[in-house]
N, C-alpha and C. Protein backbone atom coordinates (compact mmCIF):
# COMPACT_ATOMS: atom_id res chain seq x y z
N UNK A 1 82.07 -10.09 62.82
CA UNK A 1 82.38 -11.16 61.89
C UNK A 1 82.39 -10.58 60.48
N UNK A 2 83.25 -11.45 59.86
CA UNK A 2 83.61 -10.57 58.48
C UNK A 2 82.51 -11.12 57.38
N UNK A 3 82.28 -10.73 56.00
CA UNK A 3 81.54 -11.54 55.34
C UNK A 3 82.32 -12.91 54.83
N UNK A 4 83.46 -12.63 54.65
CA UNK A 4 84.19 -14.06 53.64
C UNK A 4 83.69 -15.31 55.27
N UNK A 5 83.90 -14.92 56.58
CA UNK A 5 83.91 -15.83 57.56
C UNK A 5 82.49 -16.43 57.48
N UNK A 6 81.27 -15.74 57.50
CA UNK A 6 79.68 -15.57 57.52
C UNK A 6 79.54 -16.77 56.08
N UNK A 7 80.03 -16.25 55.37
CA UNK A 7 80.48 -17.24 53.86
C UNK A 7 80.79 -18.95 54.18
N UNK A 8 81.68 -18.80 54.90
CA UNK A 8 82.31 -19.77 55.29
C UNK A 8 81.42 -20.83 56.44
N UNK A 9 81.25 -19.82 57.22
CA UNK A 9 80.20 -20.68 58.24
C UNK A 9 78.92 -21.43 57.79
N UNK A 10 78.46 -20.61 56.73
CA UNK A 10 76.79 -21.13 56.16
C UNK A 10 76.73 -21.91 54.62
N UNK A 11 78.29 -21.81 54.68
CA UNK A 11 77.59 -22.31 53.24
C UNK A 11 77.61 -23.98 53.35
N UNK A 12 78.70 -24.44 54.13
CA UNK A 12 77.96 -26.58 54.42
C UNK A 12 76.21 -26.59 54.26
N UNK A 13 75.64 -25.21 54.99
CA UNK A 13 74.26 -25.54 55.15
C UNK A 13 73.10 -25.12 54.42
N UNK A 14 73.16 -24.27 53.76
CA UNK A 14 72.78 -22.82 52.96
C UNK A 14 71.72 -23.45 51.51
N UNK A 15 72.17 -25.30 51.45
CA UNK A 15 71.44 -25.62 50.51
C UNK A 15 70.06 -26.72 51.45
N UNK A 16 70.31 -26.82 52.45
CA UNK A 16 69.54 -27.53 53.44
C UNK A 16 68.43 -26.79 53.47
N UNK A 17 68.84 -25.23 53.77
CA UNK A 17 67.84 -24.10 54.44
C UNK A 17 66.94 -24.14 53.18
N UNK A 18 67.42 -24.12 52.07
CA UNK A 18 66.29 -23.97 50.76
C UNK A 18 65.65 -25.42 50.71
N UNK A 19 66.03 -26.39 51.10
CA UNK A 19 65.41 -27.80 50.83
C UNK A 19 64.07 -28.02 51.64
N UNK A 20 64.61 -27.42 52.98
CA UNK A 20 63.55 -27.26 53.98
C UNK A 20 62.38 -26.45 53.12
N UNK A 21 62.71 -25.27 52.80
CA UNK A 21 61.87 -24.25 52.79
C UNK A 21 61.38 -24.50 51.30
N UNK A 22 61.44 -25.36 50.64
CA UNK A 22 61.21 -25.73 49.48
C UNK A 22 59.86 -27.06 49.83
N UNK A 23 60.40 -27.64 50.37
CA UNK A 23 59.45 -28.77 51.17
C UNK A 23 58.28 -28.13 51.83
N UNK A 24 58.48 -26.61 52.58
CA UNK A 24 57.03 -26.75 53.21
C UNK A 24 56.42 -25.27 52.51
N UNK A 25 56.97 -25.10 51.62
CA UNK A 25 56.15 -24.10 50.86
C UNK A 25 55.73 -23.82 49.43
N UNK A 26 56.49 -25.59 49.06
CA UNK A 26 56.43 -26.01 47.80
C UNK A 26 56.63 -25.39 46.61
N UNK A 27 56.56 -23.97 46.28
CA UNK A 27 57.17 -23.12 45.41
C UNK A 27 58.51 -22.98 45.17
N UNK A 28 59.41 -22.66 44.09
CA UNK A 28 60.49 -22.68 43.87
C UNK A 28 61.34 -21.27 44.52
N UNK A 29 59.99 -20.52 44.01
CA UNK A 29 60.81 -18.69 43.98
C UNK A 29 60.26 -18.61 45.84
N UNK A 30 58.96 -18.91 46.57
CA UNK A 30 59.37 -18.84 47.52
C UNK A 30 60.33 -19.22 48.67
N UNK A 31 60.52 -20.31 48.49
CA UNK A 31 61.60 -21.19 49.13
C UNK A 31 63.00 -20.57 48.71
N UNK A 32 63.14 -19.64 47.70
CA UNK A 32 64.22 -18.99 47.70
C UNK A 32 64.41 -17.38 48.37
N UNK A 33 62.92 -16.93 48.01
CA UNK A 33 63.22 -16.02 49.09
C UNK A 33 62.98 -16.35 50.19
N UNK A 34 62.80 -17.26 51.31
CA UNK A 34 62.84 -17.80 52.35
C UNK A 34 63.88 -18.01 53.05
N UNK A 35 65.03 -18.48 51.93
CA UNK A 35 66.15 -18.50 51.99
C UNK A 35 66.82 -17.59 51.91
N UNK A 36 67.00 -16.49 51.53
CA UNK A 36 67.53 -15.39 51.48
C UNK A 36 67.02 -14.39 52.51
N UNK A 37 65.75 -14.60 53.20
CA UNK A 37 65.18 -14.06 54.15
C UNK A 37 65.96 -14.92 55.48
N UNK A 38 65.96 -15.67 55.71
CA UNK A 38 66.77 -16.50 57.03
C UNK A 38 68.61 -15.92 56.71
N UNK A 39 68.72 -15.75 55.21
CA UNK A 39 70.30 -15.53 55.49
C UNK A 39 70.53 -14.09 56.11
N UNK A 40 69.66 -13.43 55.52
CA UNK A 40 69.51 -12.00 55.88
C UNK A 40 69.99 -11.60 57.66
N UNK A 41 68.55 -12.47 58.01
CA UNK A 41 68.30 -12.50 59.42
C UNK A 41 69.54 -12.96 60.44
N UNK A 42 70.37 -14.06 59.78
CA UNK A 42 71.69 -15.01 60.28
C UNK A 42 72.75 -13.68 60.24
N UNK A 43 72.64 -12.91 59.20
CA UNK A 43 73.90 -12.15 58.87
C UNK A 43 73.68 -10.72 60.13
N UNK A 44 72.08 -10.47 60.17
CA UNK A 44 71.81 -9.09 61.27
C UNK A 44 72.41 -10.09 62.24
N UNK A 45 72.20 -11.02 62.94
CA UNK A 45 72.65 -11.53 64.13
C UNK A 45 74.43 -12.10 64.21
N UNK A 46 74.90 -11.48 63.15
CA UNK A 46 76.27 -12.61 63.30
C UNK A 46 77.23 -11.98 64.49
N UNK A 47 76.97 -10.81 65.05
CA UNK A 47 77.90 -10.44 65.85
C UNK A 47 77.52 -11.93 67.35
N UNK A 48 76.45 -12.07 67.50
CA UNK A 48 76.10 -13.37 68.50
C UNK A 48 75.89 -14.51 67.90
N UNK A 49 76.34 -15.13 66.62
CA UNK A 49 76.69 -16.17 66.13
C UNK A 49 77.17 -17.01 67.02
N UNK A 50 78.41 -16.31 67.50
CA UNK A 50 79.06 -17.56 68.39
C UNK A 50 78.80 -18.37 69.60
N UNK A 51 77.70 -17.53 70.34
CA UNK A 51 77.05 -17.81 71.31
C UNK A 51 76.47 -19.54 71.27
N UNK A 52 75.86 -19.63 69.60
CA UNK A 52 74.98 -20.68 70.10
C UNK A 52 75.62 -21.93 69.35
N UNK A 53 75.16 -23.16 70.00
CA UNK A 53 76.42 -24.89 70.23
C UNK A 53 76.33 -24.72 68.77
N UNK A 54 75.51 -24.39 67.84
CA UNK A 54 74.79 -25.10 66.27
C UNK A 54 74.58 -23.70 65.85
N UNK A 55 75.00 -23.23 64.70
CA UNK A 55 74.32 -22.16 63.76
C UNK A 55 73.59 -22.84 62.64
N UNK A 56 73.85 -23.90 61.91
CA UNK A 56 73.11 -24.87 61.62
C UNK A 56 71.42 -24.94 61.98
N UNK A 57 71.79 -25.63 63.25
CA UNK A 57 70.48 -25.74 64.28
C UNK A 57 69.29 -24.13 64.28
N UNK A 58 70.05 -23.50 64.82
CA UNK A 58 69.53 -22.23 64.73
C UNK A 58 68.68 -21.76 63.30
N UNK A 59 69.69 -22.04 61.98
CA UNK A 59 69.43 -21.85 60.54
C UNK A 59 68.02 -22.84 60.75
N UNK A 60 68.09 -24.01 60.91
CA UNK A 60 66.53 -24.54 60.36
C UNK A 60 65.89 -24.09 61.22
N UNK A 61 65.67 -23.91 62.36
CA UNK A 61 64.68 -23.49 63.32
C UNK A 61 64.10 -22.04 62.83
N UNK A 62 65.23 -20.99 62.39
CA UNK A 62 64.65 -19.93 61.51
C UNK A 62 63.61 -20.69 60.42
N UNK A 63 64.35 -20.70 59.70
CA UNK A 63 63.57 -21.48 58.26
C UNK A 63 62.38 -21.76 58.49
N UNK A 64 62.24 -22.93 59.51
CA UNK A 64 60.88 -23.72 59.66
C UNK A 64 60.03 -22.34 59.88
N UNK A 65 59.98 -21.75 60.83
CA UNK A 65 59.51 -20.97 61.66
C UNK A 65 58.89 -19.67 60.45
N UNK A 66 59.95 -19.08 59.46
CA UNK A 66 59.55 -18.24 58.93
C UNK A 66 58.46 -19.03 58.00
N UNK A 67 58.65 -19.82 57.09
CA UNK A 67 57.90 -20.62 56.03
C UNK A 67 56.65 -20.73 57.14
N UNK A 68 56.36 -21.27 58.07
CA UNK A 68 55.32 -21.25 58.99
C UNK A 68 54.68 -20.31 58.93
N UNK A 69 55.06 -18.78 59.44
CA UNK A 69 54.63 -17.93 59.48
C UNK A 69 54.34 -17.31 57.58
N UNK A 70 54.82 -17.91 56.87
CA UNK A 70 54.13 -17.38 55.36
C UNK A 70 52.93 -17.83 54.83
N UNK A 71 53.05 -19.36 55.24
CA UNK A 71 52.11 -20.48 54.89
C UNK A 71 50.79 -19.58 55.78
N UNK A 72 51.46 -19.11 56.73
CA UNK A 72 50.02 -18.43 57.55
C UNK A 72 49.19 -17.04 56.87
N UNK A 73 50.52 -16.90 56.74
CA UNK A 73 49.96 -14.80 56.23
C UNK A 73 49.42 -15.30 54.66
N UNK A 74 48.71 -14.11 54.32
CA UNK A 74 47.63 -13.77 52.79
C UNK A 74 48.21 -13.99 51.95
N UNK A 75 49.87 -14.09 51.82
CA UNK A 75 50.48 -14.52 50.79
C UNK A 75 50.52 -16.12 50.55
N UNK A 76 50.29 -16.59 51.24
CA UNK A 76 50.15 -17.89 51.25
C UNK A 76 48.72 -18.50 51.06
N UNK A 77 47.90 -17.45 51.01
CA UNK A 77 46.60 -18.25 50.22
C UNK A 77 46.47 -18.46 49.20
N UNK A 78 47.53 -17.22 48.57
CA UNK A 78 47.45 -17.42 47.08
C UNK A 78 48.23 -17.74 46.71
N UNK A 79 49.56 -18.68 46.99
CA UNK A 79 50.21 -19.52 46.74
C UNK A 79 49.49 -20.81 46.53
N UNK A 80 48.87 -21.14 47.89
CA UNK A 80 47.68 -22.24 47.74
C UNK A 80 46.54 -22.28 46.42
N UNK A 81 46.24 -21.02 45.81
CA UNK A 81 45.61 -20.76 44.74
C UNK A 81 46.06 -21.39 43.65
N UNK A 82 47.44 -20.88 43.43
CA UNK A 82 48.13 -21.55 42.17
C UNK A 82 48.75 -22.40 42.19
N UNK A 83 48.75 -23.45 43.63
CA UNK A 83 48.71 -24.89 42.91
C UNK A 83 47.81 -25.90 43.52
N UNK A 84 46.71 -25.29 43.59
CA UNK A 84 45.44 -25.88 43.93
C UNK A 84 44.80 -26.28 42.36
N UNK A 85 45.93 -25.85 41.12
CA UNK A 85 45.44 -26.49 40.06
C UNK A 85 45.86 -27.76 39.60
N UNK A 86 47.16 -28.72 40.27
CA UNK A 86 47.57 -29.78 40.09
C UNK A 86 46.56 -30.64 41.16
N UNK A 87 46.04 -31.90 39.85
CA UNK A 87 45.20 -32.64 40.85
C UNK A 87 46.00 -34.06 41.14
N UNK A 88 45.60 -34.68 42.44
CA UNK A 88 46.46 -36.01 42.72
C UNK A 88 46.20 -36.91 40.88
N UNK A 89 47.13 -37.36 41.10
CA UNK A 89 47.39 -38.26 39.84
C UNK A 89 47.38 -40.04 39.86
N UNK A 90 47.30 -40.54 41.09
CA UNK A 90 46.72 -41.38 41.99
C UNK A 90 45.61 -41.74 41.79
N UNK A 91 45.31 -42.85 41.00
CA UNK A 91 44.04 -43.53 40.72
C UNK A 91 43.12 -43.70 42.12
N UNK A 92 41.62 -43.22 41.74
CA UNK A 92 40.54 -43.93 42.80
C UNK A 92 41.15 -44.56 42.93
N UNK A 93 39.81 -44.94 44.15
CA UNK A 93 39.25 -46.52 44.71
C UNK A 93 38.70 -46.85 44.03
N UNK A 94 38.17 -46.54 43.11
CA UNK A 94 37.16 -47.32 42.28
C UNK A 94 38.24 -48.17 41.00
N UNK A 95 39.29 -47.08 40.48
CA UNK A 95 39.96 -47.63 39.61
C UNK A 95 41.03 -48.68 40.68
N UNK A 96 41.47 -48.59 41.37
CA UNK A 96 42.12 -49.58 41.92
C UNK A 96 41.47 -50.97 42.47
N UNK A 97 40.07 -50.76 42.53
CA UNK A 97 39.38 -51.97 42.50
C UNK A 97 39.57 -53.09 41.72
N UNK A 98 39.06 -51.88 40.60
CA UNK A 98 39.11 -52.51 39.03
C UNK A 98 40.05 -53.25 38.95
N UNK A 99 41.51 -52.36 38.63
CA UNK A 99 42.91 -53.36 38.58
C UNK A 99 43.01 -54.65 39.27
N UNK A 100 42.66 -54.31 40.36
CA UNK A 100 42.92 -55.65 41.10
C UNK A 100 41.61 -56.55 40.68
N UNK A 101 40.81 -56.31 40.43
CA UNK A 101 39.76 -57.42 40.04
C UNK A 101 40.57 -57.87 38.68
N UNK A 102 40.78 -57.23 37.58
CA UNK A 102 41.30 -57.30 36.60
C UNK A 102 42.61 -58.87 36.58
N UNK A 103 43.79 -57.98 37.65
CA UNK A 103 44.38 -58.62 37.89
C UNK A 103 44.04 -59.95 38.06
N UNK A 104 43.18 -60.65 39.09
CA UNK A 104 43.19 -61.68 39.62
C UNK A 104 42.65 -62.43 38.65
N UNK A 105 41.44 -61.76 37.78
CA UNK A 105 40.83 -62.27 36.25
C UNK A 105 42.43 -63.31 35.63
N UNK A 106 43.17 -61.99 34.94
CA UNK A 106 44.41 -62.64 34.45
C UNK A 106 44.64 -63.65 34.73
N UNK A 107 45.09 -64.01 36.45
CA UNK A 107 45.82 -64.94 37.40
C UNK A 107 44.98 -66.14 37.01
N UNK A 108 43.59 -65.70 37.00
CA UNK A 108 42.93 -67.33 36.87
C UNK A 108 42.91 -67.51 35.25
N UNK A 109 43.24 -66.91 34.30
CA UNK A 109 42.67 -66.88 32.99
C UNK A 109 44.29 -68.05 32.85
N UNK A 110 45.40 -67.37 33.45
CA UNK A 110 47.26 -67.78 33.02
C UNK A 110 47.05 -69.60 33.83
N UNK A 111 46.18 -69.35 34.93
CA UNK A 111 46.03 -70.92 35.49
C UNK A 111 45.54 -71.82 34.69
N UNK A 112 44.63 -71.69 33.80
CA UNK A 112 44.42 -72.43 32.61
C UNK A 112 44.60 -72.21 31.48
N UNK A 113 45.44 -71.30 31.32
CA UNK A 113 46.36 -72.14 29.97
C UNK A 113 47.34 -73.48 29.87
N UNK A 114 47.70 -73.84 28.59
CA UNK A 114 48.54 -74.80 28.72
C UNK A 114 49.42 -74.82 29.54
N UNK A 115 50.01 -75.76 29.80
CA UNK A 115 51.25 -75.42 30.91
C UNK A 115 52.71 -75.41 30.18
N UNK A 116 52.98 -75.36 29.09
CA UNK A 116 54.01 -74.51 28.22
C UNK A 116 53.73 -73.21 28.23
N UNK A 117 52.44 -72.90 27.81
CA UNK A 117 51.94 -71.11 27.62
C UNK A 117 51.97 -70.53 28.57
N UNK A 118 51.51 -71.60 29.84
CA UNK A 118 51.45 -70.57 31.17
C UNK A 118 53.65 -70.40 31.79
N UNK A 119 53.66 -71.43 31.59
CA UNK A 119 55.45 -71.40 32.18
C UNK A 119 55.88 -70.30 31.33
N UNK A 120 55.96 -69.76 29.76
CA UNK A 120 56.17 -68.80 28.80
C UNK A 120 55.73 -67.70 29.10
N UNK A 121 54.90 -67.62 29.60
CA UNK A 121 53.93 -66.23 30.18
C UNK A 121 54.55 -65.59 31.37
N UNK A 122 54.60 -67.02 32.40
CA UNK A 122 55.47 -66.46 33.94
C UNK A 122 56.74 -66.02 33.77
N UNK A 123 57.37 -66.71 32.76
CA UNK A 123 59.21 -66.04 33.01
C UNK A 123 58.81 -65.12 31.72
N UNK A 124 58.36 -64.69 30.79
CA UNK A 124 58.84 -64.11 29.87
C UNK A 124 57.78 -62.33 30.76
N UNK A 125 56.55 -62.32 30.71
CA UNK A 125 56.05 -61.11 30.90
C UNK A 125 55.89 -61.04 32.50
N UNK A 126 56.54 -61.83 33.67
CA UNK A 126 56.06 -61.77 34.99
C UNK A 126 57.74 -61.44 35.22
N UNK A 127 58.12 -62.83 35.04
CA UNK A 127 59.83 -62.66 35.58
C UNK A 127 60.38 -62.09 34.58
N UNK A 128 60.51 -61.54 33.72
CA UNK A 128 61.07 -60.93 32.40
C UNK A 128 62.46 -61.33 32.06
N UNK A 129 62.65 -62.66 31.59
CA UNK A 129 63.32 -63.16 31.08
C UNK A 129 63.70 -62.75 29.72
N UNK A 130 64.61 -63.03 29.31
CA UNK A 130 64.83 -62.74 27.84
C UNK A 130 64.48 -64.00 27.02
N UNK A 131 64.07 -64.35 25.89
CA UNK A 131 63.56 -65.28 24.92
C UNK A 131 64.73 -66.20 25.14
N UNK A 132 66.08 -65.75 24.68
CA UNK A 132 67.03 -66.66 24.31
C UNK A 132 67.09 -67.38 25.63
N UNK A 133 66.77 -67.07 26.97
CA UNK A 133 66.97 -67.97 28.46
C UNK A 133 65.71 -68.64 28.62
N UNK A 134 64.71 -68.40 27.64
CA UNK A 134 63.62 -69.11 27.96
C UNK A 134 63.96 -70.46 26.76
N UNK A 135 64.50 -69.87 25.81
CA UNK A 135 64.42 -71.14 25.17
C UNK A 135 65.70 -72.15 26.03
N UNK A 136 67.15 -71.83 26.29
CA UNK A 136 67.79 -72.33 26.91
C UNK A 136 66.92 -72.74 28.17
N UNK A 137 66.01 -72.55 28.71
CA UNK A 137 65.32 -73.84 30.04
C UNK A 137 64.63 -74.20 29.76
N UNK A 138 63.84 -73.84 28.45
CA UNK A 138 62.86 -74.95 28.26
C UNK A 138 63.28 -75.92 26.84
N UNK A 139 64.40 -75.97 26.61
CA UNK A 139 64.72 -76.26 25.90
C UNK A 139 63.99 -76.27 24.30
N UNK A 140 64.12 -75.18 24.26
CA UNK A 140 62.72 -74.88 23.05
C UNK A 140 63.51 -73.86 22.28
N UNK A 141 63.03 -73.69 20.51
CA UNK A 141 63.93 -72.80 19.80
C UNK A 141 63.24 -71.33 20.07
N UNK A 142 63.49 -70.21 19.94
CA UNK A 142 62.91 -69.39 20.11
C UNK A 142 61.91 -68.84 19.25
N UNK A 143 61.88 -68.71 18.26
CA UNK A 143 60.76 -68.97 16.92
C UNK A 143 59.33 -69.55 17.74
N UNK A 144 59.62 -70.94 18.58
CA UNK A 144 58.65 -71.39 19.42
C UNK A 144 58.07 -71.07 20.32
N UNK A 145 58.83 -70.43 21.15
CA UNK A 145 58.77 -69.76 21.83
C UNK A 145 57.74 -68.16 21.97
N UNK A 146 58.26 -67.86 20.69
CA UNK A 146 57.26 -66.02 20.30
C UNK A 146 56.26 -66.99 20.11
N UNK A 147 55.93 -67.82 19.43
CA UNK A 147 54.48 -68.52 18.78
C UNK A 147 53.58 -68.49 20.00
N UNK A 148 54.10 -69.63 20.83
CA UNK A 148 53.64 -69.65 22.04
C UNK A 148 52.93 -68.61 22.99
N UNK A 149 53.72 -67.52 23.48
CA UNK A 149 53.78 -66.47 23.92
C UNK A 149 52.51 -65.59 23.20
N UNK A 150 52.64 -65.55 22.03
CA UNK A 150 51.82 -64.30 21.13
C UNK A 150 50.27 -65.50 21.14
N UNK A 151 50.07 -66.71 21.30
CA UNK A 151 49.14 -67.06 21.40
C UNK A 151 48.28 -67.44 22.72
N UNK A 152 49.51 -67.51 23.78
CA UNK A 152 48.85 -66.81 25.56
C UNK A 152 48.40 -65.84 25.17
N UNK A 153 48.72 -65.14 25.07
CA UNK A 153 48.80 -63.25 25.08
C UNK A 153 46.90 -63.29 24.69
N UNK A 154 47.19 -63.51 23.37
CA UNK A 154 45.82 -63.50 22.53
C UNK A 154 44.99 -64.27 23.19
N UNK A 155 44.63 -65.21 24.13
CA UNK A 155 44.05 -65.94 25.04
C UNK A 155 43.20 -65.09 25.94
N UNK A 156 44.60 -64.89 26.62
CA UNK A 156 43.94 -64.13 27.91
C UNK A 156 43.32 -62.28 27.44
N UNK A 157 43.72 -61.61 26.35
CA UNK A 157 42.79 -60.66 26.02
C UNK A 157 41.68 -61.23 26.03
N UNK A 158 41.80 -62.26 24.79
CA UNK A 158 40.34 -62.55 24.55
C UNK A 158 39.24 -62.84 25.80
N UNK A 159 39.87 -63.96 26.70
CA UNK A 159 39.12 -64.21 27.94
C UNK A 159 38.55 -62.82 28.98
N UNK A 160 39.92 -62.38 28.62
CA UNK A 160 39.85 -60.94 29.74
C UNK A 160 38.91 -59.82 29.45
N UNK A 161 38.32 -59.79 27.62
CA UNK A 161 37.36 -58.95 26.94
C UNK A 161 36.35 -59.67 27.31
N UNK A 162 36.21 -60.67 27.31
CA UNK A 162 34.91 -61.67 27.19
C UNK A 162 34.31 -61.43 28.95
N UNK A 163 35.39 -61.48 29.88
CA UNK A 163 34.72 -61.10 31.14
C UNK A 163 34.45 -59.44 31.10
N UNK A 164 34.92 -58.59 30.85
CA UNK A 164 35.04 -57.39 30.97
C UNK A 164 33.35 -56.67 30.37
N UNK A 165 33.32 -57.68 29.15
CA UNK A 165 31.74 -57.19 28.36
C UNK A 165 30.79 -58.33 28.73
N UNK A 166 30.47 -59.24 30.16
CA UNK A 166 29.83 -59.71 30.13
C UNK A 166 28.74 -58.98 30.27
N UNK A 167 27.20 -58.99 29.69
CA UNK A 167 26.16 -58.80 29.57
C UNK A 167 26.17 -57.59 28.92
N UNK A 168 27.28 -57.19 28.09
CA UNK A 168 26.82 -56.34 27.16
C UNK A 168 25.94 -56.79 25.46
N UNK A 169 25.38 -56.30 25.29
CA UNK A 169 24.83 -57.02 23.80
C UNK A 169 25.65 -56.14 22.82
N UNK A 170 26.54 -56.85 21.89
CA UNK A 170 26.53 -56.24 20.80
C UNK A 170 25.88 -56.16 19.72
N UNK A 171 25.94 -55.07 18.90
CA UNK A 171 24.75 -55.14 17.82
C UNK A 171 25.50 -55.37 16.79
């Protein structure tokens, strides 16, 4: 097999083989020599290329297989080294508690407000309406509207500080 044909055959796939090998070895520069290591290997074998239903098929089964075998060998511990310095960015359990306690605070703080402030609150910062459609359904000018709004707002901080520092003493 010639190279322009070898060219021809791998390249539909040639960006797959790095996607794979990018996915399970998470580095940029390895997943490229990974890739260049499987093309290598595709090109020693092309005289029996034709043999098999999928060269495709064959291509990821290399891939997987080599990245496997890197992730295994000593070079791959210290791959694991240098990005064993990115930490999840994924809030606790503890902070996701919080939020949601937080949250539900809000929910009951927006249940008793007025029921102009609370309807202003739901479409403007929940359903995110624009001012000018809030005043068109509630038939209200918009001037009235910010008033409204900026004095929910200031409500539920306040309520929401006031639970947040219960039993703190300030001095």
């Amino acid at each position: 097999m010639k190279q322009q044909e070898f060219l021809h055959m791998i390249s539909p796939f040639k960006d797959k083989i790095f996607r794979v090998a990018k996915r399970l070895l998470v580095s940029v520069e390895e997943a490229e020599d990974a890739t260049q290591e499987v093309l290598v290997r595709l090109w020693n074998k092309n005289d029996g290329l034709e043999k098999y239903n999928s060269v495709e098929a064959l291509a990821m089964t290399m891939t997987k297989n080599y990245c496997l075998d890197q992730l295994k060998s000593k070079r791959a511990s210290n791959l694991q080294l240098v990005h064993s310095n990115y930490g999840d960015n994924a809030p606790g359990v503890d902070k996701q508690v919080e939020d949601s306690d937080s949250w539900s605070w809000v929910e009951k703080i927006i249940d008793n407000l007025p029921e102009q402030q609370k309807i202003i609150v739901q479409m403007r910062d929940i359903e995110e309406y624009e001012f000018n459609e809030i005043a068109s359904v509630l038939d209200m000018n918009e001037t009235a509207i910010r008033v409204a709004l900026s004095r929910a707002r200031k409500t539920i901080r306040e309520k929401l500080l006031e639970k947040h520092n219960y039993g703190i003493k300030s001095s």
